[in-house]
Protein backbone atom coordinates (compact mmCIF):
# COMPACT_ATOMS: atom_id res chain seq x y z
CA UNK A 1 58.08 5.28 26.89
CA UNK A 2 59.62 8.67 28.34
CA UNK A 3 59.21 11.42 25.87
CA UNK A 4 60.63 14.36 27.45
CA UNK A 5 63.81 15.98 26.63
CA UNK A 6 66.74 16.16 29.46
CA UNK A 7 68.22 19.52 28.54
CA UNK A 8 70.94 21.41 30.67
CA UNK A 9 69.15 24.97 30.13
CA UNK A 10 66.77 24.01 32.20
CA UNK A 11 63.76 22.93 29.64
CA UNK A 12 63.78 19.35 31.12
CA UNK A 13 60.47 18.10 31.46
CA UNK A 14 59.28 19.30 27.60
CA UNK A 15 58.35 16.68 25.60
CA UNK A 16 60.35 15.87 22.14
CA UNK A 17 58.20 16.07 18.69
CA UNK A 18 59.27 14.67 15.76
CA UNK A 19 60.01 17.02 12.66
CA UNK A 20 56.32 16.14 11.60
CA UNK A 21 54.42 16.39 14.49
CA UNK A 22 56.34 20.15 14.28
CA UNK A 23 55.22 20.91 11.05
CA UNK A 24 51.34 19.47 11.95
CA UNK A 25 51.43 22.23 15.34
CA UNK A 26 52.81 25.16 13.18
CA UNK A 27 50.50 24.16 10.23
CA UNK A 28 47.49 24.00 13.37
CA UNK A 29 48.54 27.28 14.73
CA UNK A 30 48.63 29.96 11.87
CA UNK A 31 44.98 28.35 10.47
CA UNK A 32 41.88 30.41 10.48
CA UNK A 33 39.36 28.18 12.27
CA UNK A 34 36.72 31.46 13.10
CA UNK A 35 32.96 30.99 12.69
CA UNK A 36 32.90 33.04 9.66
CA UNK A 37 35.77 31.50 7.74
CA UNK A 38 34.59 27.94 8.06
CA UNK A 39 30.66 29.66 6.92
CA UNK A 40 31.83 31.07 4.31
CA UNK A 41 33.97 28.29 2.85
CA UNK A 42 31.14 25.95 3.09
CA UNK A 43 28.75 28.37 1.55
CA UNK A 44 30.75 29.00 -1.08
CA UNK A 45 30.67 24.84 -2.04
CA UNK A 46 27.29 24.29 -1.73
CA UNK A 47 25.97 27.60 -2.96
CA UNK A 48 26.39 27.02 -6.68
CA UNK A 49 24.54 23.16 -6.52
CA UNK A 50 21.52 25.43 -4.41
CA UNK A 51 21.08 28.18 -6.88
CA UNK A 52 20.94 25.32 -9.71
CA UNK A 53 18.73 23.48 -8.36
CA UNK A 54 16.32 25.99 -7.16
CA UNK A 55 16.60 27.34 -10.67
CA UNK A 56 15.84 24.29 -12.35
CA UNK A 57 12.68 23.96 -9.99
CA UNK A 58 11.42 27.31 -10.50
CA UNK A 59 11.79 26.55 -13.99
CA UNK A 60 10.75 23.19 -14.25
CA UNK A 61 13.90 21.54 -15.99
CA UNK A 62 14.70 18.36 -14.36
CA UNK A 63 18.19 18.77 -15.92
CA UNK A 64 19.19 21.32 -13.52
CA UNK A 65 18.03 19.84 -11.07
CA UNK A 66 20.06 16.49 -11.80
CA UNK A 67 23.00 18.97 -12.21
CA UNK A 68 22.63 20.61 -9.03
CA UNK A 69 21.79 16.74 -7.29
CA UNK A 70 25.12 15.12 -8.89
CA UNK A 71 27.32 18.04 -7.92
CA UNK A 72 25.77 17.72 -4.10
CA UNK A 73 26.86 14.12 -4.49
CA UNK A 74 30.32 14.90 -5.87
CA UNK A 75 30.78 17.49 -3.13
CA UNK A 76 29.57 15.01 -0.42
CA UNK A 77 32.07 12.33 -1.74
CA UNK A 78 34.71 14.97 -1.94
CA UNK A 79 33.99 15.81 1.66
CA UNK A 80 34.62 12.09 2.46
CA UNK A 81 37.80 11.54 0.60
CA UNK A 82 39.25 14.68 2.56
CA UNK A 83 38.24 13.62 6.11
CA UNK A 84 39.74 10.03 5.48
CA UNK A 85 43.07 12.17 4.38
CA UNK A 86 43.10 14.01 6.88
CA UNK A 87 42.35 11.08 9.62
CA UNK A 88 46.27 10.61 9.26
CA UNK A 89 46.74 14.32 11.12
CA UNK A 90 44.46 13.40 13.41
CA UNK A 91 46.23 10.44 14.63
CA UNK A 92 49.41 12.60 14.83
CA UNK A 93 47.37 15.45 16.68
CA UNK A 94 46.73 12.22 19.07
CA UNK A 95 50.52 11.58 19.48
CA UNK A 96 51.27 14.85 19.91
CA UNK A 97 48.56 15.11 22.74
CA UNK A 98 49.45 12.24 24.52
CA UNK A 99 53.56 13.75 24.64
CA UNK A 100 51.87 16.89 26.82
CA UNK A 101 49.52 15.09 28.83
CA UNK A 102 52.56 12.59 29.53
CA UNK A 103 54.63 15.32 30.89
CA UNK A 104 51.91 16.85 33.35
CA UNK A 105 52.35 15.56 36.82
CA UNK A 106 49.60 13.04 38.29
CA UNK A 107 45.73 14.98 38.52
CA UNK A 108 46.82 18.03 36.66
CA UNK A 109 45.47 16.57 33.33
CA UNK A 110 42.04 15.94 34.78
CA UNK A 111 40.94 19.74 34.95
């Protein structure tokens, strides 16, 4: 299967995306994937179920605690839900990857 383009401006060689796998590389390009953002957005889930349940031990009320151990639950099934969603970008990330590589010449990929 040859996915590269045959253009007469001279861009021959560059493979063709669909109008998804487009949107997936713009969508890839303009996120913030820094240290800090990805700390602080995890932080920010699991802080709340933390400060409950340290609360409720300091305190002694096994309510907060279950609060605190069902939300950590929730969030952990949340978590899962959202990687199988997003196993779908994944696999286009793959077909996208495979159009480049396919377009390097022979031992050029294997740097």
């Amino acid at each position: 299967m040859d996915t590269r383009s045959e253009e007469p401006d001279g861009r021959q060689g560059r493979p063709t995306f669909t109008e998804e796998e487009v949107r997936l590389l713009r969508l890839w390009s303009a996120s913030d994937v820094s240290p800090g953002r990805q700390l602080s957005a995890q932080v920010g889930y699991f802080a709340t179920p933390a400060i409950f349940g340290i609360y409720g031990l300091a305190t002694g009320s096994l309510t907060l605690v279950g609060v605190a151990f069902i939300c950590i639950l929730l969030l952990l099934a949340w978590g899962l839900v959202t990687t199988w969603r997003d196993r779908r970008d994944s696999i286009l990330m793959q077909s996208v990857c495979s159009k480049v590589l396919a377009t390097l010449p022979v031992g050029e990929d294997k740097k």
